[in-house]
Structure formats: structure tokens, C-alpha cells
Protein backbone atom coordinates (compact mmCIF):
# COMPACT_ATOMS: atom_id res chain seq x y z
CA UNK A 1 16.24 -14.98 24.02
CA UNK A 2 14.96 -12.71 21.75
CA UNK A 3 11.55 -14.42 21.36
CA UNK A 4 10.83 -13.38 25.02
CA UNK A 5 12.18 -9.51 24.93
CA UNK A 6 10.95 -8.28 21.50
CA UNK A 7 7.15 -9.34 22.69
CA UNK A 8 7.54 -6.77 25.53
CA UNK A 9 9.33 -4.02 23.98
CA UNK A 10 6.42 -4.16 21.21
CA UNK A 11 3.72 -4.11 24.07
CA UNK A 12 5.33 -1.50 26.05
CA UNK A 13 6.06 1.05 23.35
CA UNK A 14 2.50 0.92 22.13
CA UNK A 15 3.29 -0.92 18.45
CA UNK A 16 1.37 -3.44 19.67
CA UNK A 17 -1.82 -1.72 19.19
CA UNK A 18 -0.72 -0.26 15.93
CA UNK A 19 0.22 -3.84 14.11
CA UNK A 20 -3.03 -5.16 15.67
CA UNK A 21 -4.84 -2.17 13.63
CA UNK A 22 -2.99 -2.93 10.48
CA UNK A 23 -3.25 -6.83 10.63
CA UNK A 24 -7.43 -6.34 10.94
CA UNK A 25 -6.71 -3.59 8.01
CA UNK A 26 -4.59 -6.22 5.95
CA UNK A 27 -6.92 -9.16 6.50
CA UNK A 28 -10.13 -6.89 5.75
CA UNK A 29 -8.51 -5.55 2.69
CA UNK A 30 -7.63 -9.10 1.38
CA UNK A 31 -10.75 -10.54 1.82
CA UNK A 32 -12.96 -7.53 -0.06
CA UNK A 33 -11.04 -7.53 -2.92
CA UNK A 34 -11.81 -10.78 -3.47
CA UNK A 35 -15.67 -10.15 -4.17
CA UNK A 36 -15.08 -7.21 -6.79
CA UNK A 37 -13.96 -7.56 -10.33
CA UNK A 38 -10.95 -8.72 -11.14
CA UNK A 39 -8.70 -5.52 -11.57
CA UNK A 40 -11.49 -3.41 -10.78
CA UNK A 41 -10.90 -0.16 -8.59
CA UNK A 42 -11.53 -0.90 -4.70
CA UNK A 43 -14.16 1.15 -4.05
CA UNK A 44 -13.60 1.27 -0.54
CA UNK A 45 -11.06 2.32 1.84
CA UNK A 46 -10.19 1.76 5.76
CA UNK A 47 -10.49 4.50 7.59
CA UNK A 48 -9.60 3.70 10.94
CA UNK A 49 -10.16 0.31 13.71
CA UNK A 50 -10.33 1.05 17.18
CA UNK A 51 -12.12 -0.72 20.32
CA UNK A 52 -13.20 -4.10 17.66
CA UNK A 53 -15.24 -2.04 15.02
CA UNK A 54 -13.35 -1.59 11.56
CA UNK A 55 -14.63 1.60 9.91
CA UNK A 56 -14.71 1.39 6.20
CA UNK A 57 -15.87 4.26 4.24
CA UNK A 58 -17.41 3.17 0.14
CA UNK A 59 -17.09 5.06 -2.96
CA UNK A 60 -20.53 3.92 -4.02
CA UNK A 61 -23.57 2.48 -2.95
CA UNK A 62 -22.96 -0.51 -4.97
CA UNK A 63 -19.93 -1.19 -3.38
CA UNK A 64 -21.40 -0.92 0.26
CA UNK A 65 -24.02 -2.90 -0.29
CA UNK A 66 -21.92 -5.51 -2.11
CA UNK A 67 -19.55 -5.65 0.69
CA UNK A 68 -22.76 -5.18 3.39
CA UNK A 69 -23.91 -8.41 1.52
CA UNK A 70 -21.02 -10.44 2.30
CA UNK A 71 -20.33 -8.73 6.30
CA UNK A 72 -20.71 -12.07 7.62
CA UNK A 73 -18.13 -13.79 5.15
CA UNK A 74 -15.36 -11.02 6.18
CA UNK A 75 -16.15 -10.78 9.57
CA UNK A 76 -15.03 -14.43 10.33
CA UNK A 77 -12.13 -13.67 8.40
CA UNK A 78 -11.69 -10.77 10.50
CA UNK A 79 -12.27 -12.60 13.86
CA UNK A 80 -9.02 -14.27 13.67
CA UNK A 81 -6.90 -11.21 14.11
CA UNK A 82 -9.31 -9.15 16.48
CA UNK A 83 -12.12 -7.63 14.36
CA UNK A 84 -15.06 -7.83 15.86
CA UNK A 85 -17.52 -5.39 14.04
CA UNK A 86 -17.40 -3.87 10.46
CA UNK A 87 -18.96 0.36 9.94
CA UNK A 88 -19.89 1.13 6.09
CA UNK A 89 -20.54 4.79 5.25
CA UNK A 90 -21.15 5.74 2.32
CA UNK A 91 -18.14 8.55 1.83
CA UNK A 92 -16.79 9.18 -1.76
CA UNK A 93 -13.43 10.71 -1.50
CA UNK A 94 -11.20 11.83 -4.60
């Protein structure tokens, strides 16, 4: 059945790792947006998740410490799809 083969074929081609990355993106993402404004600019973007440590890079300080504030919170939410640790840097981008 299909069930069984498409498992494998993900593993052994390597997407595996990649929809692991995004679903620890995705969930991260989710959860963040929640503690700004409503309609506000992010603030913050994902830069890149490798070996259980999401590295997020903040637009502001405000925004790193808000989401600093509330690691806990979005690290359980995180936990569920394989994120173990969360990396703020301060990084404004354009």
C-alpha cells in the first residue's frame, strides 16, 4: 500500500529532513505571530533549523525580547514537531 512505500521514498531521498525543517518553521511561525499586534509586521524571520536549534533572526530589539519573553511558551509548541532549542539575533534585514 501506499501508506508503507511513500514513508520510505520520503526518508531515502532526504525530504524527510527538509519537511521536518519546515514543519518546526510552520509551527514556530504560527505561534509568534500570535503575541504581536494584530496585523502588525513580523518582525522576525527563520533563518534556518538544523541539529534541534531553530535560528530566528529579529528586526528589533523589541521584538526579540518580546519573543525571548515568551521562549518557553513556543518552545513546547515547538517540541511536538522536533524543536528543541530557539537562537534570537538581533539581525535587521531590508
Amino acid at each position: 500500500p501506499i501508506g508503507h512505500i511513500l514513508p520510505e521514498t520520503v526518508k531515502k531521498n532526504g525530504m524527510a529532513t527538509k519537511v521536518a525543517r519546515a514543519r518546526v518553521s510552520l509551527t514556530f511561525e504560527e505561534a509568534a505571530r500570535t503575541l504581536l499586534p494584530q496585523g502588525a509586521e513580523p518582525g522576525f524571520k527563520v533563518l534556518r533549523f538544523a541539529d534541534g536549534t531553530l535560528t530566528v533572526a529579529c528586526k528589533s530589539s523589541g521584538v526579540a525580547k518580546l519573543l525571548r519573553n515568551n521562549e518557553v511558551a513556543l518552545l513546547n509548541t515547538m517540541k511536538e514537531v522536533g524543536g528543541e532549542r530557539i537562537q534570537f539575533l538581533l539581525s535587521p534585514w531590508r
